[in-house]
Protein backbone atom coordinates (compact mmCIF):
# COMPACT_ATOMS: atom_id res chain seq x y z
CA UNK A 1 15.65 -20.05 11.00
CA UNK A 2 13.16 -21.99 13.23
CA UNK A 3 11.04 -19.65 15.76
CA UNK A 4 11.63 -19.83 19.39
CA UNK A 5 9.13 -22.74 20.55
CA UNK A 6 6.16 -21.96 23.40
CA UNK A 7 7.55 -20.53 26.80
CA UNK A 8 10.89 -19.97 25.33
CA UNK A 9 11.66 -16.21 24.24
CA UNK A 10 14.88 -14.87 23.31
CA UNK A 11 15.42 -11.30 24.01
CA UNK A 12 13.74 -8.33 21.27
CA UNK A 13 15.67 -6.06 19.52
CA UNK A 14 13.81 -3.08 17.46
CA UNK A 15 16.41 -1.76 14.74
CA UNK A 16 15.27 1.09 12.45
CA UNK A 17 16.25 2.81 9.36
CA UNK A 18 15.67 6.47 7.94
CA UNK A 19 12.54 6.09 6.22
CA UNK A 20 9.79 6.81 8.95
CA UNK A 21 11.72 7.67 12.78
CA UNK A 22 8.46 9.24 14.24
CA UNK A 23 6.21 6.20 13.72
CA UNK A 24 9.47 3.95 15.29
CA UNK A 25 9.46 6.07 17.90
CA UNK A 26 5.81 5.59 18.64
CA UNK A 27 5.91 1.42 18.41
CA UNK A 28 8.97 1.72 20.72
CA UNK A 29 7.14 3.33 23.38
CA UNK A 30 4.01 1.55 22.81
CA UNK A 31 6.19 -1.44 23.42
CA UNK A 32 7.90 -0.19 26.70
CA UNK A 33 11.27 -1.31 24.78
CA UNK A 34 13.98 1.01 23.70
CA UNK A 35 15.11 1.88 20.21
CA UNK A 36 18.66 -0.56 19.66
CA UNK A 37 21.32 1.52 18.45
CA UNK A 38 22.13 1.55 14.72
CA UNK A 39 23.53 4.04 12.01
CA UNK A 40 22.93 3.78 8.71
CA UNK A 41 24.37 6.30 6.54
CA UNK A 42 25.66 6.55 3.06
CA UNK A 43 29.31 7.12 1.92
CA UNK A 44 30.29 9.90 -0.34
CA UNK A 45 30.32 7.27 -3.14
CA UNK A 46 26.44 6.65 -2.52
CA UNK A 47 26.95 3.29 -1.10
CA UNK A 48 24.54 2.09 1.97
CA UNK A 49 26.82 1.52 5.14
CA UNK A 50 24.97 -0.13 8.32
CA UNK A 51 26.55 -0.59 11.84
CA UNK A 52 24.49 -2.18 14.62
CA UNK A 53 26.27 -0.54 17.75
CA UNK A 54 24.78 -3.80 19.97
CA UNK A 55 24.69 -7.92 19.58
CA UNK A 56 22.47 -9.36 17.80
CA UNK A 57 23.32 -12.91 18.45
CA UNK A 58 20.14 -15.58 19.35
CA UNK A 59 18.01 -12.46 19.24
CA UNK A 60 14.53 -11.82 17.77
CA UNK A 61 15.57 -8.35 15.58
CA UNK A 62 12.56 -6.39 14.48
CA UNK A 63 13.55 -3.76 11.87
CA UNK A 64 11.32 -0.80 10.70
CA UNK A 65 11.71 0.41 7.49
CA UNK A 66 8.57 1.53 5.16
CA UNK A 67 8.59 2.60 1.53
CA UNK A 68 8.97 6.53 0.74
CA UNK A 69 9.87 8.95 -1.89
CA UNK A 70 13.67 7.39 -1.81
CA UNK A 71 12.21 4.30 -2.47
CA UNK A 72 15.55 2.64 -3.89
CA UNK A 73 17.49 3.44 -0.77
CA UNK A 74 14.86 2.53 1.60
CA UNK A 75 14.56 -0.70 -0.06
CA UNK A 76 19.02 -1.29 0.27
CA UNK A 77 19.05 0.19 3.75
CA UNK A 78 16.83 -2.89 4.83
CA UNK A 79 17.72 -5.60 3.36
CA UNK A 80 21.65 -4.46 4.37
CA UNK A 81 20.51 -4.09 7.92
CA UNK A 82 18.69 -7.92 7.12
CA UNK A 83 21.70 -9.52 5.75
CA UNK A 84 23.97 -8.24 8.77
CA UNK A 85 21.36 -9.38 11.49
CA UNK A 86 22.07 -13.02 9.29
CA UNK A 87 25.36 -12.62 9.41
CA UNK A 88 25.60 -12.08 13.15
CA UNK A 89 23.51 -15.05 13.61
CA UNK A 90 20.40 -13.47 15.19
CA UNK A 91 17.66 -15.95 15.90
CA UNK A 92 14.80 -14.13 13.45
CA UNK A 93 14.80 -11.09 11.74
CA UNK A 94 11.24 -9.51 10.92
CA UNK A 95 10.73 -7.21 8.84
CA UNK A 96 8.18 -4.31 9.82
CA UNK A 97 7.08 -2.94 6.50
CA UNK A 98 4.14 -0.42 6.99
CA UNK A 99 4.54 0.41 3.13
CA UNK A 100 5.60 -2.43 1.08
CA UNK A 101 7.68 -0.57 -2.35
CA UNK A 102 7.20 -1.35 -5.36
CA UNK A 103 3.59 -3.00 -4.62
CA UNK A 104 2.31 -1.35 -7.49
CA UNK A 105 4.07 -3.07 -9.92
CA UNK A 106 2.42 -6.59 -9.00
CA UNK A 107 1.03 -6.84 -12.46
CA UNK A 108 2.29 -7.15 -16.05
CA UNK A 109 2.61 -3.96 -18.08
CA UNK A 110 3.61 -3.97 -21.73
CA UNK A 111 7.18 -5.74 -22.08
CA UNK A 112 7.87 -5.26 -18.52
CA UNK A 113 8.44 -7.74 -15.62
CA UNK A 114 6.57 -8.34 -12.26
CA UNK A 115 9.09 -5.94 -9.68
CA UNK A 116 6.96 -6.94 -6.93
CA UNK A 117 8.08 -10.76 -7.17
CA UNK A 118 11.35 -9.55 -7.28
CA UNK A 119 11.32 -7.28 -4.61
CA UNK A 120 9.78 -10.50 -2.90
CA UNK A 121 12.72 -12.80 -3.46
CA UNK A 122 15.57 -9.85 -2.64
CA UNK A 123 13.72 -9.55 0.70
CA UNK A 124 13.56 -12.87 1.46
CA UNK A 125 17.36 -14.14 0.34
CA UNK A 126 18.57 -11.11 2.29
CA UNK A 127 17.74 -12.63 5.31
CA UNK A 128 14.35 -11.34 6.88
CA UNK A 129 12.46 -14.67 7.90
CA UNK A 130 8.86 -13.18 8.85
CA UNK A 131 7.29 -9.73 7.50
CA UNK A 132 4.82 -7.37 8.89
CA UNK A 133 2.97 -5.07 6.23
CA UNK A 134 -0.16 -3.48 5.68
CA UNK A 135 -2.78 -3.15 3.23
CA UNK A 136 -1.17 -4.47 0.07
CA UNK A 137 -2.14 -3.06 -2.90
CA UNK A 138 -2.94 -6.87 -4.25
CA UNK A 139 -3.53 -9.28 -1.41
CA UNK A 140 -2.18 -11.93 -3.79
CA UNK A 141 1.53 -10.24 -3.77
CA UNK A 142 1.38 -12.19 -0.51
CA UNK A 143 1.96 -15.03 -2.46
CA UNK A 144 5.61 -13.44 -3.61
CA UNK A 145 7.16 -14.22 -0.31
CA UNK A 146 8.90 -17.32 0.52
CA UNK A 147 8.76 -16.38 3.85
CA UNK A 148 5.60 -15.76 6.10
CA UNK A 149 3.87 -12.44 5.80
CA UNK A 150 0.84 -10.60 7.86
CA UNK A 151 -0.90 -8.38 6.10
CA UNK A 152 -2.60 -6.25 8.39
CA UNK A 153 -5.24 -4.13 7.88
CA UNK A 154 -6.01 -0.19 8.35
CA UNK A 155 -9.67 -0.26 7.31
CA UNK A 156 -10.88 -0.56 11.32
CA UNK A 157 -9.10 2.66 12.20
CA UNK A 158 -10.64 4.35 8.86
CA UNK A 159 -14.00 3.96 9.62
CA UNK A 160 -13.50 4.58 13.00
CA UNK A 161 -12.38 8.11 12.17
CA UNK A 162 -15.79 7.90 9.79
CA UNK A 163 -18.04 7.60 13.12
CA UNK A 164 -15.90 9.99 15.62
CA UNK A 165 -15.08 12.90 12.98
CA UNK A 166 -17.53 13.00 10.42
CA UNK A 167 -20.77 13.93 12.69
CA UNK A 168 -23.49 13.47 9.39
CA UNK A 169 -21.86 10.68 8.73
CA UNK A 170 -24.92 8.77 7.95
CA UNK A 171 -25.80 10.82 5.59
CA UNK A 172 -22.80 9.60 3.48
CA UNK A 173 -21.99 7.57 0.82
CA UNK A 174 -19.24 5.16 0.10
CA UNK A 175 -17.47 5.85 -3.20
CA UNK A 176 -15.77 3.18 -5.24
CA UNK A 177 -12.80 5.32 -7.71
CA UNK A 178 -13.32 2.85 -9.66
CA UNK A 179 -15.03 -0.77 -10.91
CA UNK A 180 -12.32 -2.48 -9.82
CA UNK A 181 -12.32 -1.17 -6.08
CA UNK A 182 -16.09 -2.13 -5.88
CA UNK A 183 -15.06 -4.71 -3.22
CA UNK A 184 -13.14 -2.04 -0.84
CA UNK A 185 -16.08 0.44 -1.20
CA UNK A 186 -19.01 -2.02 -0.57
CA UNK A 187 -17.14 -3.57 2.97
CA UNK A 188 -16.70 -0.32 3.72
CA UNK A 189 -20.25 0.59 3.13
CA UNK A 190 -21.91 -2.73 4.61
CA UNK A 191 -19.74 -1.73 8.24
CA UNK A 192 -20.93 1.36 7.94
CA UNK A 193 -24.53 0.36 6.94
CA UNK A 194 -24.49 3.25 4.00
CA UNK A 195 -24.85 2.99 0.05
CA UNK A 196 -22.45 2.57 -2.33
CA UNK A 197 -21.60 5.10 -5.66
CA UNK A 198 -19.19 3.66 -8.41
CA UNK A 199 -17.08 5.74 -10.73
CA UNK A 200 -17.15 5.00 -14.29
CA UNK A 201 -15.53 5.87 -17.13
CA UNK A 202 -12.06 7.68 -17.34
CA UNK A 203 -10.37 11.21 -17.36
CA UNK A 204 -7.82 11.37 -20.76
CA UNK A 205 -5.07 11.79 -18.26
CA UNK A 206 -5.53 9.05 -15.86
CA UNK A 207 -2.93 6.41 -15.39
CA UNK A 208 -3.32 3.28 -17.16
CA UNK A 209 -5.83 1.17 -15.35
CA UNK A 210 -5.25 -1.74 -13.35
CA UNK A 211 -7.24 -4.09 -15.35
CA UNK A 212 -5.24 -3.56 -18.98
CA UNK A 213 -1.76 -4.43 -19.60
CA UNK A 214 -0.85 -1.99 -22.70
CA UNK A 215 1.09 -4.37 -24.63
CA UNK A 216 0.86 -3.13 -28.82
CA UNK A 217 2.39 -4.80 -31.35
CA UNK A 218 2.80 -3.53 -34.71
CA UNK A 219 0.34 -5.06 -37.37
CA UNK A 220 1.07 -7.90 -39.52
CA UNK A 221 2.88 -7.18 -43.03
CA UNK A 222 -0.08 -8.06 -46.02
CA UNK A 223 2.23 -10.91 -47.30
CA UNK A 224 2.65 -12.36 -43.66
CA UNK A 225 -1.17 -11.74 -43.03
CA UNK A 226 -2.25 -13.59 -46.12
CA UNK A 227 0.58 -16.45 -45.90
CA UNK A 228 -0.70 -20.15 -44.56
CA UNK A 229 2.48 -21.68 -44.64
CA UNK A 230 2.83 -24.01 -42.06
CA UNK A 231 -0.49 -23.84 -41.26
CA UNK A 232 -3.76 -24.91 -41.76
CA UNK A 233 -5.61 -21.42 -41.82
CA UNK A 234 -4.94 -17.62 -43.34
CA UNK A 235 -3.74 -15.28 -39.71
CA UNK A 236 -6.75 -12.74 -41.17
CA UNK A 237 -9.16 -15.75 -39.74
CA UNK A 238 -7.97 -15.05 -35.85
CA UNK A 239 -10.70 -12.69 -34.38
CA UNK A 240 -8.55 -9.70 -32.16
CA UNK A 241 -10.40 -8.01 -30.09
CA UNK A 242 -11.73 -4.34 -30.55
CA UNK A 243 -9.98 -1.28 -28.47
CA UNK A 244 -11.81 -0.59 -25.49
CA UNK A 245 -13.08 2.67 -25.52
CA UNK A 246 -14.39 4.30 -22.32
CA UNK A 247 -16.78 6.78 -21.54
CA UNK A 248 -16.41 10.37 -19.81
CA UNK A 249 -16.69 10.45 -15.71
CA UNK A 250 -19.76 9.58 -14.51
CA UNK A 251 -21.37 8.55 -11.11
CA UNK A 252 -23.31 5.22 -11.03
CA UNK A 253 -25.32 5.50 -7.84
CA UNK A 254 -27.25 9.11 -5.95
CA UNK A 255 -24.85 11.06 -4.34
CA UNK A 256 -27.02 14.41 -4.43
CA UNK A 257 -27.13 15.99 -1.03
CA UNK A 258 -24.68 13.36 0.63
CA UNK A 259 -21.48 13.28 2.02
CA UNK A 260 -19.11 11.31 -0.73
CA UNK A 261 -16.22 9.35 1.15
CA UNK A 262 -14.30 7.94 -1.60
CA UNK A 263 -11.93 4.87 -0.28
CA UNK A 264 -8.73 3.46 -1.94
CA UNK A 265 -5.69 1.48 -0.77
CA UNK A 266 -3.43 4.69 -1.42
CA UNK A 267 -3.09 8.06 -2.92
CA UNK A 268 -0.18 9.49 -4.97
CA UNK A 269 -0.99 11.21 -7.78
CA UNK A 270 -3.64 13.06 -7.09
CA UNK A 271 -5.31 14.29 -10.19
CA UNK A 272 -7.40 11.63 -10.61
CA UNK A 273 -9.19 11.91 -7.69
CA UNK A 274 -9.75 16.04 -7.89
CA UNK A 275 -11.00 15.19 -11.57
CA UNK A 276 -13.59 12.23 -8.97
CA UNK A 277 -14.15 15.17 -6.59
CA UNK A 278 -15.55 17.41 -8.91
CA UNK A 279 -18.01 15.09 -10.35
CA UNK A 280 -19.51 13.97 -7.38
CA UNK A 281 -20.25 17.62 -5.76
CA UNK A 282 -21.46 18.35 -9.68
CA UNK A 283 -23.64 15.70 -9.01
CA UNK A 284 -24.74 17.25 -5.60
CA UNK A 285 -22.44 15.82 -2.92
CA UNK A 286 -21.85 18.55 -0.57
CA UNK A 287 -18.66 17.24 0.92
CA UNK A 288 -16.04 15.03 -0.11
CA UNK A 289 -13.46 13.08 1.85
CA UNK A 290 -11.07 10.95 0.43
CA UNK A 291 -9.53 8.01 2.53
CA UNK A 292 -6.48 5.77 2.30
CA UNK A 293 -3.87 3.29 4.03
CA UNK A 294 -1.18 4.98 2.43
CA UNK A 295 -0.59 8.73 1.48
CA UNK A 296 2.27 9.05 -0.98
CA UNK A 297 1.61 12.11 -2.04
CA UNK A 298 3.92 12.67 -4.02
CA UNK A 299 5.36 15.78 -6.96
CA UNK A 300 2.52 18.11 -6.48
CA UNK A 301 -0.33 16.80 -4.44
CA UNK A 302 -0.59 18.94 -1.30
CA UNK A 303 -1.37 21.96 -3.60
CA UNK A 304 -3.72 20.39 -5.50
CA UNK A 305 -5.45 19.11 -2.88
CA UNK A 306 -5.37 22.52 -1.28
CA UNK A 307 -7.11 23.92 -4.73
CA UNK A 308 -9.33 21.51 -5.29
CA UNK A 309 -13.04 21.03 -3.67
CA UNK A 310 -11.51 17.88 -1.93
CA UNK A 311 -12.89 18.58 1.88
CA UNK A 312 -10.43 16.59 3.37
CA UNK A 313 -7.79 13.85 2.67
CA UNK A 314 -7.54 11.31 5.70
CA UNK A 315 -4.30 8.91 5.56
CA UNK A 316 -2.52 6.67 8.06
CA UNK A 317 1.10 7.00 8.87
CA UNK A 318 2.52 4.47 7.09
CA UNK A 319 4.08 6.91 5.24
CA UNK A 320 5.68 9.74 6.54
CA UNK A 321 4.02 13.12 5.15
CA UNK A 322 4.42 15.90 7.60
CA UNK A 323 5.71 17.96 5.04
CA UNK A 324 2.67 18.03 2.71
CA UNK A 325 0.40 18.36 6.09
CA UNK A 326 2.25 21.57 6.63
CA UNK A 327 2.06 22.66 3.00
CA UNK A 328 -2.15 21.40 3.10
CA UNK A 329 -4.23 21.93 6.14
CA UNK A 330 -6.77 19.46 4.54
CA UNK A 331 -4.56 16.33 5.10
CA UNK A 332 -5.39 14.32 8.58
CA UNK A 333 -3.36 11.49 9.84
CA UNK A 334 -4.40 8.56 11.35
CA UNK A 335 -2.26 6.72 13.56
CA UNK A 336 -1.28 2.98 13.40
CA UNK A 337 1.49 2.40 15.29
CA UNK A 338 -0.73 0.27 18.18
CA UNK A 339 -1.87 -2.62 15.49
CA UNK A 340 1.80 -2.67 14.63
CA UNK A 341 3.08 -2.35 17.90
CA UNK A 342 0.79 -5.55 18.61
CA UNK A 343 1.53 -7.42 15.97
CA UNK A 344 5.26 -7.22 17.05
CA UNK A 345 3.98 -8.34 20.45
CA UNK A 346 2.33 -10.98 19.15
CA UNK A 347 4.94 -12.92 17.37
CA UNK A 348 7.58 -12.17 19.66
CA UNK A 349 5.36 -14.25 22.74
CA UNK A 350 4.35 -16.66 19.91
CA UNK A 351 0.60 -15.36 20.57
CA UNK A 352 -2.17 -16.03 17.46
CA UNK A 353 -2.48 -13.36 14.88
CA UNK A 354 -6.00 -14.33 14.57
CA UNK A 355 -7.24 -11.57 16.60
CA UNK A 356 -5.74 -8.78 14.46
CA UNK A 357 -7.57 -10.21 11.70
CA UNK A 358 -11.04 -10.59 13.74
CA UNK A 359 -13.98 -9.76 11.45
CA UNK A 360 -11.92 -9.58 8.00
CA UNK A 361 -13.31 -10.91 5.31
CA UNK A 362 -12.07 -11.97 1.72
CA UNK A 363 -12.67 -8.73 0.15
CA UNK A 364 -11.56 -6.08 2.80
């Protein structure tokens, strides 16, 4: 579907589902409009049922729906609510996706597939022509979509909250979890004109890490090993690599007597970053904050959290987590609702996106 050309704008519709109705709320208002009527429900049988109570037709339909616990239904109540916008012949249908689901599986594990690019192609054929989303966990899932995609970014409003609520924050230091989010930590750290600690090494019972893809295959039978036929050398002459082997936690970088703020793209299971915590205040940080786009949170966390020597655990809303803040006084909330808000503004008037992305480089 073609966008509305310059000076000509069809009339805005926001449509929500059930995954996140406080942070809907807070773009509606923020965008003087009001909330278009809509239930979404499911039948006794399990089955998503939508019914937009307004017309759609020659509109530009904005629906909110981020990824939560109920991932599955979250991810069928939008691209139903999509495919009946299409249906009813609205002009474009955009997708506001704070929390994109299934982001995590962007990469190649064992025998598995690449869910993200399928998530990516359901999304698109269902009828949503232009997405809004934040903080990917790979910026390259971007290139998934068929369809045009912002991906916004929540770092300004994290280090903001750095300067106004951490008053020795210059005394800090910007953690990396891990060598592969070296490139988070160190724009964090160059905004914030501070150092930069890296985590190395694993705990036995952290997730498999980004970087290895866990496929094993059995080893060869002798007679297949030692066979040549068919070929012009013996399989035992093909060098395989060794198993990597890793070393225990450790801290590359001086954190003694500094504030640790350790930075990631999300948090969900939280062990591994309570196993983090208490290595850095062994090492002599006095305080440690751990920041995020998007707090999951999920099984167990807010207790752990709550018994840990995690000082606090800042997060935007992106994901809705007012129950763990009430089960963990440690967790903060950050609020993003006004980049969203203007990015919705923005493509509705046919304004450049450019200044959302003002001073964002490659790596942040």
């Amino acid at each position: 579907m073609a966008s509305s050309g310059p000076g000509i704008k069809c009339p805005m519709m926001l449509l929500a589902g059930n995954s996140h109705p406080e942070l809907v709320q807070l773009i509606a208002k923020r965008l003087g409009i009001k909330l278009s009527e809509i239930t979404v429900f499911h039948k006794t049988n399990r089955e998503t049922n939508v019914e937009i109570e307004e017309s759609v037709r020659g509109k530009d339909v904005y629906i909110v729906q981020t990824g939560t616990k109920d991932v599955n239904n979250d991810l069928m109540e939008l691209m139903i609510m999509a495919y009946a916008c299409k249906t009813s012949c609205s002009r474009n249908i955009i997708g506001v996706v704070p929390y994109m689901p299934y982001s995590k599986q962007c990469k190649m594990r064992k025998r598995g597939s690449i869910v993200c690019k399928l998530m990516a192609t359901l999304l698109g054929k269902s009828g949503l022509t232009h997405i809004i989303t934040m903080d990917l966990h790979q910026k390259e899932i971007q290139a998934f979509f068929d369809i045009s995609i912002e991906n916004l970014r929540a770092s300004p409003f994290l280090i903001d909250y750095i300067e106004q609520s951490i008053p020795d924050y210059r005394n800090a230091i910007i953690v990396a979890r891990n060598p592969n989010s070296v490139k988070r930590a160190t724009s964090y750290a160059e905004r914030l004109r501070l150092g930069i600690a890296v985590i190395h090494g694993e705990d036995k019972i952290m997730e498999l890490d980004d970087g290895e893809d866990g496929r094993n295959s059995p080893p060869l039978p002798e007679a297949a090993a030692g066979s040549n036929v068919g070929m012009g050398f013996g399989l035992e002459s093909l060098p395989v690599l060794q198993c990597k082997e890793k070393p225990p936690l450790s801290v590359v970088g001086d954190v003694s007597g500094r504030i640790a703020i350790i930075v990631d793209d999300m948090i969900d299971d939280v062990v591994s970053f309570v196993k983090i915590a208490e290595v850095l205040k062994e090492r002599g940080a006095y305080k440690v904050f751990v920041m995020a786009t998007h707090g999951l949170l999920s099984s167990d966390a807010p207790r752990l959290i709550e018994e840990s020597c995690i000082d606090e655990v800042v997060v935007t809303n992106t994901v809705p987590h007012e129950i763990q803040k009430m089960q963990c006084h440690k967790i903060k909330t950050v609020d993003i609702s006004v980049m969203l808000s203007e990015a919705i503004r923005r493509i509705h008037n046919n304004e450049s996106m450019s200044y959302l992305f003002r001073n964002i480089a490659l790596e942040d």
